[in-house]
Protein backbone atom coordinates (compact mmCIF):
# COMPACT_ATOMS: atom_id res chain seq x y z
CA UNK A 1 16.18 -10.98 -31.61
CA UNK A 2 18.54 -8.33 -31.11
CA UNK A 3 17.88 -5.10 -29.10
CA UNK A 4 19.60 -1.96 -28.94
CA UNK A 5 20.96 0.18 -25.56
CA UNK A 6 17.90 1.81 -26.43
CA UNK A 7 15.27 -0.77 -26.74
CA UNK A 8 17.17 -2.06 -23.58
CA UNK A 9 16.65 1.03 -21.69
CA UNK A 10 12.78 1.51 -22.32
CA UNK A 11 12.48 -2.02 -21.20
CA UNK A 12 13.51 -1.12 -18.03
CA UNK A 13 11.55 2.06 -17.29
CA UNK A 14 8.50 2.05 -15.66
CA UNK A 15 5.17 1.84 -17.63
CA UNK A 16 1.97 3.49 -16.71
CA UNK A 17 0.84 0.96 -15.11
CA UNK A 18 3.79 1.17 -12.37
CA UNK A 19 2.99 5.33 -12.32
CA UNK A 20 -0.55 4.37 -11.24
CA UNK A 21 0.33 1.97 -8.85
CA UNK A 22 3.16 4.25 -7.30
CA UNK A 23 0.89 7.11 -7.10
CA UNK A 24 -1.85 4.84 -5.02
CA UNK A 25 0.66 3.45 -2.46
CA UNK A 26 2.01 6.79 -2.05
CA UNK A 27 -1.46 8.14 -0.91
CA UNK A 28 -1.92 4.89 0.72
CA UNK A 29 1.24 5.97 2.92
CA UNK A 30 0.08 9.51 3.25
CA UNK A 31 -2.77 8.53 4.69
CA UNK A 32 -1.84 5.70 7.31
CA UNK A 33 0.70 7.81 8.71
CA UNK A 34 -2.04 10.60 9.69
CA UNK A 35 -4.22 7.33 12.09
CA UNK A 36 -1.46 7.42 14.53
CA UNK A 37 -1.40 11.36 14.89
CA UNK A 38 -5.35 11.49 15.37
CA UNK A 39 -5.04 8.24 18.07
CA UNK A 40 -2.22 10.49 19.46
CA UNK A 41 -4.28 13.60 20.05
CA UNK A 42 -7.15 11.53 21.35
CA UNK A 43 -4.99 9.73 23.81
CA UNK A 44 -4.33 13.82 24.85
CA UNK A 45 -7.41 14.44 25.83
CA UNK A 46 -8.87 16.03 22.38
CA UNK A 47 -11.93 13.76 22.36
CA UNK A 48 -13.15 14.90 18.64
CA UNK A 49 -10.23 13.20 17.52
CA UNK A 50 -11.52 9.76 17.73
CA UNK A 51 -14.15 10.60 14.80
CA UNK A 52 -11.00 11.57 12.56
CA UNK A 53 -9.05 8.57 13.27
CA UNK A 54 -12.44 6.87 12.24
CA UNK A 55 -12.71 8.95 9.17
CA UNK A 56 -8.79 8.01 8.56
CA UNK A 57 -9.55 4.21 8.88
CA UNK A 58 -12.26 4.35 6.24
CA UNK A 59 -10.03 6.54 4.00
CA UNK A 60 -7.10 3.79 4.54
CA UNK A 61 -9.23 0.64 4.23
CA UNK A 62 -10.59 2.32 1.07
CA UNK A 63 -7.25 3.26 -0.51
CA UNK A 64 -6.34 -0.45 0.62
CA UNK A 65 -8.84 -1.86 -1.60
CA UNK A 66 -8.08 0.64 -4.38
CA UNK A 67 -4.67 -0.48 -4.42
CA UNK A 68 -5.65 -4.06 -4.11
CA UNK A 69 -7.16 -3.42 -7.39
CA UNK A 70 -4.77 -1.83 -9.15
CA UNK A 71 -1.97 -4.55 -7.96
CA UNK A 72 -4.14 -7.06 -9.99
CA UNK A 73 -3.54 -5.12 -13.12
CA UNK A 74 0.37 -4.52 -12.28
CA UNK A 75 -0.08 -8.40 -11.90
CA UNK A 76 -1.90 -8.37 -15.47
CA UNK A 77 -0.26 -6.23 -17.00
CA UNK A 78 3.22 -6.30 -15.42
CA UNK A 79 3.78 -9.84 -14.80
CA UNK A 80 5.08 -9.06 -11.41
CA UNK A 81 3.27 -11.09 -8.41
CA UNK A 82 5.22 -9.55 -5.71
CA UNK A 83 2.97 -6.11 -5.39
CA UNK A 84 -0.15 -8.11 -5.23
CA UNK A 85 1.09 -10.64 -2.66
CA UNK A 86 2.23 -7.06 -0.46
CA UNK A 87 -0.65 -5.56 -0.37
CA UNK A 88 -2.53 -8.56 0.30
CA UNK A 89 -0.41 -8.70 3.54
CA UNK A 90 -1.21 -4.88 4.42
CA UNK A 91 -5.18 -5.07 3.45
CA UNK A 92 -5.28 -7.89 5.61
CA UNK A 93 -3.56 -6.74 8.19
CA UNK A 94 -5.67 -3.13 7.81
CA UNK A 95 -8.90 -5.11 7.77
CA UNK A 96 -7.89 -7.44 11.22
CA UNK A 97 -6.78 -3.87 12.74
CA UNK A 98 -10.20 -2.29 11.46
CA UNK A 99 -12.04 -4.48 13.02
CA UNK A 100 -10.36 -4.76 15.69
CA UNK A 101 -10.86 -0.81 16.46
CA UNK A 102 -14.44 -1.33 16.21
CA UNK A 103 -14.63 -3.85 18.89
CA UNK A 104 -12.38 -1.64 20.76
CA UNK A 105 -9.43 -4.46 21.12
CA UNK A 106 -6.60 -1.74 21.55
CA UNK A 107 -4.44 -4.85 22.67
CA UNK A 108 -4.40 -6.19 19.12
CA UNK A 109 -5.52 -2.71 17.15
CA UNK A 110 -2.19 -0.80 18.48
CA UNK A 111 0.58 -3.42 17.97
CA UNK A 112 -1.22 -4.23 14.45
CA UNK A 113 -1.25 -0.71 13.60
CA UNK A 114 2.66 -0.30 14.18
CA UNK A 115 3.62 -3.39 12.28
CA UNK A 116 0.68 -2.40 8.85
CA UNK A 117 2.32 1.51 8.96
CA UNK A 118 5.83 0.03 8.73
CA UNK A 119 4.98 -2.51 6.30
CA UNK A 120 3.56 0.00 3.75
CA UNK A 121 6.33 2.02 4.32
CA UNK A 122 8.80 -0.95 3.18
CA UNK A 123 6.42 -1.46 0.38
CA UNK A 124 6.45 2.35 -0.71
CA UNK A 125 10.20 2.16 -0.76
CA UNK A 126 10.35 -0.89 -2.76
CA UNK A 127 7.68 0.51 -5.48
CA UNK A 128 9.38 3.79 -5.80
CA UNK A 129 13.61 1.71 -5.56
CA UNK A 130 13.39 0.28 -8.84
CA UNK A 131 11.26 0.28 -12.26
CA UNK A 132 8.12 -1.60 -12.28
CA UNK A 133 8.55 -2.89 -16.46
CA UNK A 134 6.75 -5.72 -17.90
CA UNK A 135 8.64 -8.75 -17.52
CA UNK A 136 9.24 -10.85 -20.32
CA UNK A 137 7.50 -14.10 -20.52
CA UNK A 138 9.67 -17.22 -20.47
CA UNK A 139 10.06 -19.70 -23.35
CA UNK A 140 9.07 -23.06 -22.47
């Protein structure tokens, strides 16, 4: 089959899918990077702050799952693995770290909280580096 520059090009843009996708990890990011601001001001003194960096974990987990879901239709859709298998990692790690604020284990909650924020931020930058197309399937 023979394709022009053009047909080549679209192949490589990102579909809806991708948009979607982008736009959840993006608000996935927004939001983790406000829990160590409220865990900041509580460590200050500012008391009320715990119940928004308990609001902030539900809003996280939630967007965790949300994008959980729509990496299983990038998967689908896409044929690309690799966003589902990240945020596997990061709802994982956001659900270990959840709990683990609830049982009041800052010794694991802290360190796990550094290492999920950075690892969403890697993942942001990958999703928003290059195109998220449909990959071709293979001929057997």
């Amino acid at each position: 089959m023979v394709t022009s520059n053009l047909g080549s090009a679209a192949a490589h843009r990102t579909r809806a899918t991708g948009w979607v996708f982008r736009a959840i990890v993006s608000a996935h990011v927004v939001a983790i990077v406000g829990q160590p601001v409220f865990a900041g001001v509580y460590l200050t003194g500012d008391f009320d702050s715990l119940r928004w960096h308990a609001l902030g974990a539900d809003v996280v987990t939630s967007i965790g799952y949300l994008q959980m879901l729509a990496a299983i239709v990038v998967w689908v859709r896409l044929r690309q693995a690799w966003p589902f298998l990240a945020t596997m990692a990061v709802v994982a790690a956001e659900t270990v770290q959840y709990v683990a604020g609830l049982e009041g284990a800052l010794w694991l909650h802290i360190p796990l909280g550094v290492m999920t924020v950075a690892a969403l931020v890697v993942q942001f930058i990958a999703v928003w580096h290059r195109p998220l197309p449909r990959r071709q399937a293979r001929n057997a």
